[in-house]
PDB file of N, CA and C in Angstrom:
ATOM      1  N   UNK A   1     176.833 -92.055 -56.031  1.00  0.00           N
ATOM      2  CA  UNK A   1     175.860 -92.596 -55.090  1.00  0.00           C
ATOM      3  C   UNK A   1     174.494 -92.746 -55.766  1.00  0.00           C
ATOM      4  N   UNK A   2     174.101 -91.639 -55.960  1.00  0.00           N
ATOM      5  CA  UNK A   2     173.244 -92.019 -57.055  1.00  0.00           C
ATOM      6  C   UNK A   2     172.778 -92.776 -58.209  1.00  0.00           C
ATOM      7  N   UNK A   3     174.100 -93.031 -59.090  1.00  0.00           N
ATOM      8  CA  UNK A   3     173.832 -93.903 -59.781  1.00  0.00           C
ATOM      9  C   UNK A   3     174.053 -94.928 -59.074  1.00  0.00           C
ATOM     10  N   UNK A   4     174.582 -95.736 -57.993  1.00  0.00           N
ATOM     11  CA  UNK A   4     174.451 -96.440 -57.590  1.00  0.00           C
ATOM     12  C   UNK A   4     172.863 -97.138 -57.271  1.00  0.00           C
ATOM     13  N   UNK A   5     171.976 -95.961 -56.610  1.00  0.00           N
ATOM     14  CA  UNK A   5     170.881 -96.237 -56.120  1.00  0.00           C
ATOM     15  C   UNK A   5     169.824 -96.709 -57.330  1.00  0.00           C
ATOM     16  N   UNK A   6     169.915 -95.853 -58.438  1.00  0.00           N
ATOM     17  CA  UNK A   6     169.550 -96.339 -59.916  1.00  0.00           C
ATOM     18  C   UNK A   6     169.848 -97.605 -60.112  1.00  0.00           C
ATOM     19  N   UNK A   7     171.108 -98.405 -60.012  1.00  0.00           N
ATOM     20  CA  UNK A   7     171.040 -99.551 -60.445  1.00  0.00           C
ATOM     21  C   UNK A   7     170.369-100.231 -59.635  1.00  0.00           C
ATOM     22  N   UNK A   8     170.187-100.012 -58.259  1.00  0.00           N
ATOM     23  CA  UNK A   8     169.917-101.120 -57.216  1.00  0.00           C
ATOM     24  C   UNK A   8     168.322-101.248 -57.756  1.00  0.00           C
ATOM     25  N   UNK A   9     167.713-100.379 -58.164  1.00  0.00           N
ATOM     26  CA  UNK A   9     166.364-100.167 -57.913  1.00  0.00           C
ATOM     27  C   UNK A   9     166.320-100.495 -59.871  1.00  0.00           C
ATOM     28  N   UNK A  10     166.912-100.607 -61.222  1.00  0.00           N
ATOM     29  CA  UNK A  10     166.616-101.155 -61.979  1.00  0.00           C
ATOM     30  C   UNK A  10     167.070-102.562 -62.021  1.00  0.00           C
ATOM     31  N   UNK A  11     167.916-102.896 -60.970  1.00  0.00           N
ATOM     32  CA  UNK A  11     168.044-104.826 -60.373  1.00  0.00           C
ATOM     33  C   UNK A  11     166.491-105.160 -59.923  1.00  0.00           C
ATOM     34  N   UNK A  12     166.002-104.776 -58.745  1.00  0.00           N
ATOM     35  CA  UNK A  12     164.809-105.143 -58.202  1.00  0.00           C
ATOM     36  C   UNK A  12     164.266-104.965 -59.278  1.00  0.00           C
ATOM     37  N   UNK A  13     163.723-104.517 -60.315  1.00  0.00           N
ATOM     38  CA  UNK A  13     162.859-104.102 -61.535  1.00  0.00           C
ATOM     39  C   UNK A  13     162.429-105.474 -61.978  1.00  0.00           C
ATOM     40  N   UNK A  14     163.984-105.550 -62.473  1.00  0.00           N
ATOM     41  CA  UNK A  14     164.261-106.639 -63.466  1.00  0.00           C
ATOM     42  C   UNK A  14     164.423-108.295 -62.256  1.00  0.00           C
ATOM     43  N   UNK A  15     164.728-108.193 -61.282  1.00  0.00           N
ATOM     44  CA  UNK A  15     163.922-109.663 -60.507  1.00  0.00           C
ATOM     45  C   UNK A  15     162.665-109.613 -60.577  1.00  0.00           C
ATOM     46  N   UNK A  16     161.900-108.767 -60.137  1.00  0.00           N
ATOM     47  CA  UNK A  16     160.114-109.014 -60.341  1.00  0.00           C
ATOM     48  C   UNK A  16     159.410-108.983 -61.490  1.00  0.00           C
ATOM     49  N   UNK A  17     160.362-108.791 -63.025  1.00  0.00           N
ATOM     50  CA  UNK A  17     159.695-109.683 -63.499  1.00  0.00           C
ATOM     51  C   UNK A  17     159.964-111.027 -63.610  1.00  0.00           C
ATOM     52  N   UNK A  18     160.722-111.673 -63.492  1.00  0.00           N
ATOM     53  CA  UNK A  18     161.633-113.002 -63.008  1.00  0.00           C
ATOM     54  C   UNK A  18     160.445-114.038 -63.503  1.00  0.00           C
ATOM     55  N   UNK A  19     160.418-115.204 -63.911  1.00  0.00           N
ATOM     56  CA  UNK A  19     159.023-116.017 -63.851  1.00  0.00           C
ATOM     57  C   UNK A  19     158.980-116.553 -62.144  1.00  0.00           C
ATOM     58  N   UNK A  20     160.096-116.950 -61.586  1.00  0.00           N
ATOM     59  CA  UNK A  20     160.515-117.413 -60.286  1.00  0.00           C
ATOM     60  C   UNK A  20     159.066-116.387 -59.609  1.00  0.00           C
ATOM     61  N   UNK A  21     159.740-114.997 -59.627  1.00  0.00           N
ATOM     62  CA  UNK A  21     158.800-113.915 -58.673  1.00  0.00           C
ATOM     63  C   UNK A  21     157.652-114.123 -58.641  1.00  0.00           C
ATOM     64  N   UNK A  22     157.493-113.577 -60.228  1.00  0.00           N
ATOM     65  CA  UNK A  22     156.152-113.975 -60.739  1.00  0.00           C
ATOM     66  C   UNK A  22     155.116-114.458 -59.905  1.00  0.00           C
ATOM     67  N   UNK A  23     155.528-116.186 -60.059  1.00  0.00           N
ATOM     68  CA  UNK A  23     155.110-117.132 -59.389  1.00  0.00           C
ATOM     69  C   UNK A  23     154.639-116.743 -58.067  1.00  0.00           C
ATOM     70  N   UNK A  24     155.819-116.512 -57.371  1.00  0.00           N
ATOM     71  CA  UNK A  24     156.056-116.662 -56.237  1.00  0.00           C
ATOM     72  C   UNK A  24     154.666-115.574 -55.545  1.00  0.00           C
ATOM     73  N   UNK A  25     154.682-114.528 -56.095  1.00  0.00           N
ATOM     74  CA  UNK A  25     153.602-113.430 -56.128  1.00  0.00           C
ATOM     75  C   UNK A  25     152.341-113.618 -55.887  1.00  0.00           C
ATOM     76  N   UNK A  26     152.124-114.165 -57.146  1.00  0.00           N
ATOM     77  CA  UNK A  26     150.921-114.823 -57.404  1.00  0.00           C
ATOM     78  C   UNK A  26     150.088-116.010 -56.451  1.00  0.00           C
ATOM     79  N   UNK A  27     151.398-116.911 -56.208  1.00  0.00           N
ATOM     80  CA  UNK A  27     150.907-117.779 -55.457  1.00  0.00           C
ATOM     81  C   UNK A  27     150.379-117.208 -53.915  1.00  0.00           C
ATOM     82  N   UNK A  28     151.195-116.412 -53.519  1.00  0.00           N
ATOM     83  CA  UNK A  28     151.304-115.803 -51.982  1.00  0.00           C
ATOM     84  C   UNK A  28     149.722-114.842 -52.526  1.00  0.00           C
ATOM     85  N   UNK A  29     149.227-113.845 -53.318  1.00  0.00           N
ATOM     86  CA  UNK A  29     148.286-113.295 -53.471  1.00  0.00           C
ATOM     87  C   UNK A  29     146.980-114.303 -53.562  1.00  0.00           C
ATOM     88  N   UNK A  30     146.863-115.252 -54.132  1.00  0.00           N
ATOM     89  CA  UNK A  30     145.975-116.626 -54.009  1.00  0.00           C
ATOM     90  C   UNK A  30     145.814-117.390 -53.094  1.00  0.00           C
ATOM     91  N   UNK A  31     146.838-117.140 -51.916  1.00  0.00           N
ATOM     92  CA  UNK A  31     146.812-118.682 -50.683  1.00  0.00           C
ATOM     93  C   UNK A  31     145.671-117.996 -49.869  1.00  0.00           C
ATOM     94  N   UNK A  32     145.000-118.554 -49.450  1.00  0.00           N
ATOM     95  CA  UNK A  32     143.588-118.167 -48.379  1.00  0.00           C
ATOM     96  C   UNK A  32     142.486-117.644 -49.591  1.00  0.00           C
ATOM     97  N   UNK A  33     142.405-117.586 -50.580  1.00  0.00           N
ATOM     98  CA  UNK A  33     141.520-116.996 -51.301  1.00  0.00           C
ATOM     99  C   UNK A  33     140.924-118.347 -52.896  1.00  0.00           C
ATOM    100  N   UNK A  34     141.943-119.325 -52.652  1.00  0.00           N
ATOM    101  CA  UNK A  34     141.794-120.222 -54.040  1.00  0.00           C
ATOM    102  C   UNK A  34     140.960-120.979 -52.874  1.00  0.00           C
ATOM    103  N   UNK A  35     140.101-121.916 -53.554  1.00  0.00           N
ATOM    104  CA  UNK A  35     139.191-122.772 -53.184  1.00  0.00           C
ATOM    105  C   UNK A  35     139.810-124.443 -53.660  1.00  0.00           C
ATOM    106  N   UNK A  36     139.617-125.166 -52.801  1.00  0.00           N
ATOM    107  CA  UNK A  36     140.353-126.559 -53.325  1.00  0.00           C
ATOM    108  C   UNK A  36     139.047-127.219 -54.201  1.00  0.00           C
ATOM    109  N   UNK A  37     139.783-127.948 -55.091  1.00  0.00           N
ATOM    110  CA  UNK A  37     138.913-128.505 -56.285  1.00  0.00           C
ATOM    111  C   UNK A  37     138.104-129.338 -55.621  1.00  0.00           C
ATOM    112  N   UNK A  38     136.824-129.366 -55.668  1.00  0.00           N
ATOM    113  CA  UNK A  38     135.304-129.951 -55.119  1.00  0.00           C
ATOM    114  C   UNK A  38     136.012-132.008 -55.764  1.00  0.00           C
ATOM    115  N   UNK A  39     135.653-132.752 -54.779  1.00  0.00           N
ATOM    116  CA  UNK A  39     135.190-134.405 -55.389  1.00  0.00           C
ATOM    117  C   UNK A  39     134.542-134.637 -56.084  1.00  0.00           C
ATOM    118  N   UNK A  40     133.225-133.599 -56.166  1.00  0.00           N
ATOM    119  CA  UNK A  40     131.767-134.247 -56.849  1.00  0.00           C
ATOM    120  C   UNK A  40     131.781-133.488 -58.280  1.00  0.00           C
ATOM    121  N   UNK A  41     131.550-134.643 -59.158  1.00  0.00           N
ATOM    122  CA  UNK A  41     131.506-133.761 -60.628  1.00  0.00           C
ATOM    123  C   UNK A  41     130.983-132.871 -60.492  1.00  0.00           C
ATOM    124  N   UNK A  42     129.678-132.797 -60.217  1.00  0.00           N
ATOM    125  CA  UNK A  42     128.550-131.658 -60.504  1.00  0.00           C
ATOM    126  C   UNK A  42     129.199-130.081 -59.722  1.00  0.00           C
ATOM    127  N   UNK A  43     130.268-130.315 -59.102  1.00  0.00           N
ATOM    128  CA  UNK A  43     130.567-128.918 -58.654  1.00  0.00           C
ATOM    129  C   UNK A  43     131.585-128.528 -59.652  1.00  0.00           C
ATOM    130  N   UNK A  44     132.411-128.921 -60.105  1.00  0.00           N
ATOM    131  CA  UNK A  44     133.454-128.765 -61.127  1.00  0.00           C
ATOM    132  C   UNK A  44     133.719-127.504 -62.487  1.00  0.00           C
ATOM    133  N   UNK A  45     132.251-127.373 -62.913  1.00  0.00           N
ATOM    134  CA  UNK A  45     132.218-126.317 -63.884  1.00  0.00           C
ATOM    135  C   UNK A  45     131.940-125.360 -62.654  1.00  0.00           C
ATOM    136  N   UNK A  46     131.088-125.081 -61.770  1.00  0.00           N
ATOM    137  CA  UNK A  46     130.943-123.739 -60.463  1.00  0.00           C
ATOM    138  C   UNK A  46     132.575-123.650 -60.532  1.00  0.00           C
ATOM    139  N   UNK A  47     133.310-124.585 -59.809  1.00  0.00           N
ATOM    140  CA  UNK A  47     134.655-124.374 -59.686  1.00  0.00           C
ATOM    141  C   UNK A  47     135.878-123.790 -60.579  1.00  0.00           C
ATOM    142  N   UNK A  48     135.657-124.287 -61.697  1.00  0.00           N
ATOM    143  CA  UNK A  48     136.504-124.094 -62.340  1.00  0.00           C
ATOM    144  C   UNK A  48     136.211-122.523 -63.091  1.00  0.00           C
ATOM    145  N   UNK A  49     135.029-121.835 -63.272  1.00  0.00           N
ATOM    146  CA  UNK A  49     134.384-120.598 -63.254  1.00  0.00           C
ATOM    147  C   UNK A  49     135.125-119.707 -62.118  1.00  0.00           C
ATOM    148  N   UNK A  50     134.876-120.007 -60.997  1.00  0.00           N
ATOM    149  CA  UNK A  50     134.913-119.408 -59.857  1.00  0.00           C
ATOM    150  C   UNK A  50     136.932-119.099 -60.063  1.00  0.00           C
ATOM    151  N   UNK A  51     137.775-120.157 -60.501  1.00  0.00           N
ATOM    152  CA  UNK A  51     139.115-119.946 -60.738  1.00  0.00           C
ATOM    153  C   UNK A  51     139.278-118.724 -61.471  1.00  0.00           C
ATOM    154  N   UNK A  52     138.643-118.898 -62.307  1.00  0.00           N
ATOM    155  CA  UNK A  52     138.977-118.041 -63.563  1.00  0.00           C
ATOM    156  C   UNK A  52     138.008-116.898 -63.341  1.00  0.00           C
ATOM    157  N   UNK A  53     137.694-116.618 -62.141  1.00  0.00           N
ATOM    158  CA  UNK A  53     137.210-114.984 -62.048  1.00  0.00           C
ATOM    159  C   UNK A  53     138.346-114.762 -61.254  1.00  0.00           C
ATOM    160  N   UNK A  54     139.269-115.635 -60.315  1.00  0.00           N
ATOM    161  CA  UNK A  54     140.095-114.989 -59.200  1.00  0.00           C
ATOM    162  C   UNK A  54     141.081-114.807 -59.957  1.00  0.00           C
ATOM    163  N   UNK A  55     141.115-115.863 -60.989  1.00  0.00           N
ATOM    164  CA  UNK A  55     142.647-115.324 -62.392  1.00  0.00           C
ATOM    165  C   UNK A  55     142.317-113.692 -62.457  1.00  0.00           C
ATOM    166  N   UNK A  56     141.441-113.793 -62.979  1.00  0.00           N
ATOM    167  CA  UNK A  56     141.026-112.378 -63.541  1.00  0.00           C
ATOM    168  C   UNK A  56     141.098-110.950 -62.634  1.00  0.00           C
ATOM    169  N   UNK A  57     140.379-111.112 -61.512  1.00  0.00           N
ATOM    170  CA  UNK A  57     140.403-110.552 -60.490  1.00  0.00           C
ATOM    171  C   UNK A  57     142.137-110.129 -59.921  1.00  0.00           C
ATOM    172  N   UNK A  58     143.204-111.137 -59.920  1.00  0.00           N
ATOM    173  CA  UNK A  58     144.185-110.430 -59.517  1.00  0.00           C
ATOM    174  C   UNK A  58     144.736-110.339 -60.617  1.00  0.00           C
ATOM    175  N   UNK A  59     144.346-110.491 -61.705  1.00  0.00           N
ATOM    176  CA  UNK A  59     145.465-110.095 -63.279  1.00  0.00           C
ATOM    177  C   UNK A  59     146.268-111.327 -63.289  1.00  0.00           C
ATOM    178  N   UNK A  60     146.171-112.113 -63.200  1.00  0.00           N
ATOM    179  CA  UNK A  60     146.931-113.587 -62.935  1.00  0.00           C
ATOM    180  C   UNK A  60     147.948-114.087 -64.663  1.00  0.00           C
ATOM    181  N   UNK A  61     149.085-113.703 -65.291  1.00  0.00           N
ATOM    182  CA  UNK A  61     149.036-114.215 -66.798  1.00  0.00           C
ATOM    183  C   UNK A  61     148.608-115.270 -67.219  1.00  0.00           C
ATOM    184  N   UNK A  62     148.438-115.591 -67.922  1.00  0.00           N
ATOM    185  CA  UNK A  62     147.321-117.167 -68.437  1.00  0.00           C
ATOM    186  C   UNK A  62     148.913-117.925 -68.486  1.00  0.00           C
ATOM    187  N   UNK A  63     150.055-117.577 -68.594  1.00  0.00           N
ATOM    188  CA  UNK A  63     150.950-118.972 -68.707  1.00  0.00           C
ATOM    189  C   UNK A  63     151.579-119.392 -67.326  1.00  0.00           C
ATOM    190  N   UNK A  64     150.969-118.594 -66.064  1.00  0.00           N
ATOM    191  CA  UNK A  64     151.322-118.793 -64.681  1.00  0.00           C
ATOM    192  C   UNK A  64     150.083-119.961 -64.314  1.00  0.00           C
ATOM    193  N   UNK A  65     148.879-119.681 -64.763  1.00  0.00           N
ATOM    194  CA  UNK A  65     147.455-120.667 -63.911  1.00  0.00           C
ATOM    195  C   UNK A  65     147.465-122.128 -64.022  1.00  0.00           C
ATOM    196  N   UNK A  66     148.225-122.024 -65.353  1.00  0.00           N
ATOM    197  CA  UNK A  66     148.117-123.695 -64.710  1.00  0.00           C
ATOM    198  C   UNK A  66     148.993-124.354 -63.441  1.00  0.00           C
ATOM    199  N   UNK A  67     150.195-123.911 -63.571  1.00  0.00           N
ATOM    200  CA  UNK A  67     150.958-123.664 -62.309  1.00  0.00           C
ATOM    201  C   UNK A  67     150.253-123.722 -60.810  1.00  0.00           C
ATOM    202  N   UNK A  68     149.493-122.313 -60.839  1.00  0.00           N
ATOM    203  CA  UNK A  68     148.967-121.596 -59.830  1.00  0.00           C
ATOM    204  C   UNK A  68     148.017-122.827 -59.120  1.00  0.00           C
ATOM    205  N   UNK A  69     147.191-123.564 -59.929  1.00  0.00           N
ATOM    206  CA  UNK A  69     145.740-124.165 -59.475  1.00  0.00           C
ATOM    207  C   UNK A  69     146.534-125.438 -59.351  1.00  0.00           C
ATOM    208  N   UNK A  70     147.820-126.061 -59.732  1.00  0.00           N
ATOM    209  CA  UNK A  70     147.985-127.462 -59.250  1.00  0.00           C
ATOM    210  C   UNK A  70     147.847-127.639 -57.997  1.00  0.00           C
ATOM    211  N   UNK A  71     148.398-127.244 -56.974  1.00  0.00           N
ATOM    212  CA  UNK A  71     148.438-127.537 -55.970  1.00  0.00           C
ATOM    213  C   UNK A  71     146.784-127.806 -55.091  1.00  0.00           C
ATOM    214  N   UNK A  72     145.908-126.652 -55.371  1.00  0.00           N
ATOM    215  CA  UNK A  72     144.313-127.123 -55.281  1.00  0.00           C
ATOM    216  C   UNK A  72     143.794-128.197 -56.148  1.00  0.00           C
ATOM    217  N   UNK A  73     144.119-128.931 -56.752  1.00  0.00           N
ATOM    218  CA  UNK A  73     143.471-129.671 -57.736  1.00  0.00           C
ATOM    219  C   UNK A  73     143.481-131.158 -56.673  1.00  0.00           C
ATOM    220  N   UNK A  74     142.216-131.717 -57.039  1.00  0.00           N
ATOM    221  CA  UNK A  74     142.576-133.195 -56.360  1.00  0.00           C
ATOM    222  C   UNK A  74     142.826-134.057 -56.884  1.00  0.00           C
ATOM    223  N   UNK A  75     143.290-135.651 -55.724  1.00  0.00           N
ATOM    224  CA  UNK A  75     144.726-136.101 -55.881  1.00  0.00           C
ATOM    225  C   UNK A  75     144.021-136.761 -57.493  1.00  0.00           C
ATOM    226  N   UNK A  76     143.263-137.258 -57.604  1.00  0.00           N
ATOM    227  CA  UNK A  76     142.720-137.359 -59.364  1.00  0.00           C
ATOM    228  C   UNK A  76     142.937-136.814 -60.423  1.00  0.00           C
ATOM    229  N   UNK A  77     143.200-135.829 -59.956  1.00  0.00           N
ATOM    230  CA  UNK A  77     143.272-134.097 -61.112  1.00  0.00           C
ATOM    231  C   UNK A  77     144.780-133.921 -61.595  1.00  0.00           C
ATOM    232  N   UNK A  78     145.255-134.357 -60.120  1.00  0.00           N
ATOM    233  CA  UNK A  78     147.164-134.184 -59.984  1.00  0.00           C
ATOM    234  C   UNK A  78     147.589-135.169 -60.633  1.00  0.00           C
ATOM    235  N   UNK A  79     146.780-136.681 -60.427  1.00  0.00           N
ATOM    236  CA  UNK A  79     147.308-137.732 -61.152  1.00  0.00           C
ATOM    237  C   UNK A  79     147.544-137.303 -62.666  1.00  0.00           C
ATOM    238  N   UNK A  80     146.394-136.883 -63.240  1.00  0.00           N
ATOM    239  CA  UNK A  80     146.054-136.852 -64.453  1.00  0.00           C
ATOM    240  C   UNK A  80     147.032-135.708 -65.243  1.00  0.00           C
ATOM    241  N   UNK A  81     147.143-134.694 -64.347  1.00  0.00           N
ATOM    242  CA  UNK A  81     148.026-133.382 -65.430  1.00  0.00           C
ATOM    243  C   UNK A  81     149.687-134.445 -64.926  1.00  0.00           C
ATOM    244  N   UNK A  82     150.045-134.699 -64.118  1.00  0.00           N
ATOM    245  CA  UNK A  82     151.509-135.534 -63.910  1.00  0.00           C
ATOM    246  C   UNK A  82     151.261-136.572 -65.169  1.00  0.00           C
ATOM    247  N   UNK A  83     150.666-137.382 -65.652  1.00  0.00           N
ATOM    248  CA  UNK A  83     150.382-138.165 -66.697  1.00  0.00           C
ATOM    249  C   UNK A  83     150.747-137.563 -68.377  1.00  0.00           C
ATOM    250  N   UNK A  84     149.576-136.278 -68.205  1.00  0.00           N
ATOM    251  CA  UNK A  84     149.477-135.397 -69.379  1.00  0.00           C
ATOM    252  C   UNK A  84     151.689-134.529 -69.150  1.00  0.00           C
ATOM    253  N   UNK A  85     151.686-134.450 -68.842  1.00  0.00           N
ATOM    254  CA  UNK A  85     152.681-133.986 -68.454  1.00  0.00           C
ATOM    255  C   UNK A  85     154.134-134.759 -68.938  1.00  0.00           C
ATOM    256  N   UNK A  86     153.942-135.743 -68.936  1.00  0.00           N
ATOM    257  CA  UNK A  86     154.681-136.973 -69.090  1.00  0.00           C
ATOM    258  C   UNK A  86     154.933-136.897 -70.933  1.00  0.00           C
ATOM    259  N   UNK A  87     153.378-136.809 -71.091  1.00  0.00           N
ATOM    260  CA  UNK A  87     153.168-137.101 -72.704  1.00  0.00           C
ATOM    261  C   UNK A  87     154.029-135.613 -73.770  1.00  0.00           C
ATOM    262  N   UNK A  88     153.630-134.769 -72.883  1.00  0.00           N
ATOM    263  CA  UNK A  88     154.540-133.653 -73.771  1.00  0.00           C
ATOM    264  C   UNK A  88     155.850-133.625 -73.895  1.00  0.00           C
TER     265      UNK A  88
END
């Protein structure tokens, strides 16, 4: 029984680190707290600052954020990484 309970609980271990979880984590810890990307240039560096303290702030890994911030980015921003995206 015991070892039973050991495995169950080194399964869950090994799903959360999962990249899937990860994600999934991250994103749910960020929804109500990310700010959607401003229209006007001049807000853009405030913004993009302001990301990268909330990266920081929840421990966010740097190969999850780009991920994380697509969905706030505007439809300009989305065009452009779907483009860049293309090219790799």
């Amino acid at each position: 029984m015991k070892e039973r309970e050991l495995q169950i609980q080194l399964d869950r271990e090994q799903v959360s680190k999962t990249l899937v979880s990860q994600t999934k984590l991250f994103a749910d810890a960020l929804k109500g707290t990310m700010p959607r990307m401003p229209s006007e240039v001049v807000h853009l560096l405030t913004y993009f600052k302001d990301v990268e303290q909330l990266f920081a702030k929840f421990e966010v890994p740097v190969g999850l954020q780009a991920q994380l911030i697509r969905p706030y980015l505007s439809e300009k921003a989305k065009l452009l990484v779907s483009r860049i995206d293309g090219m790799v």
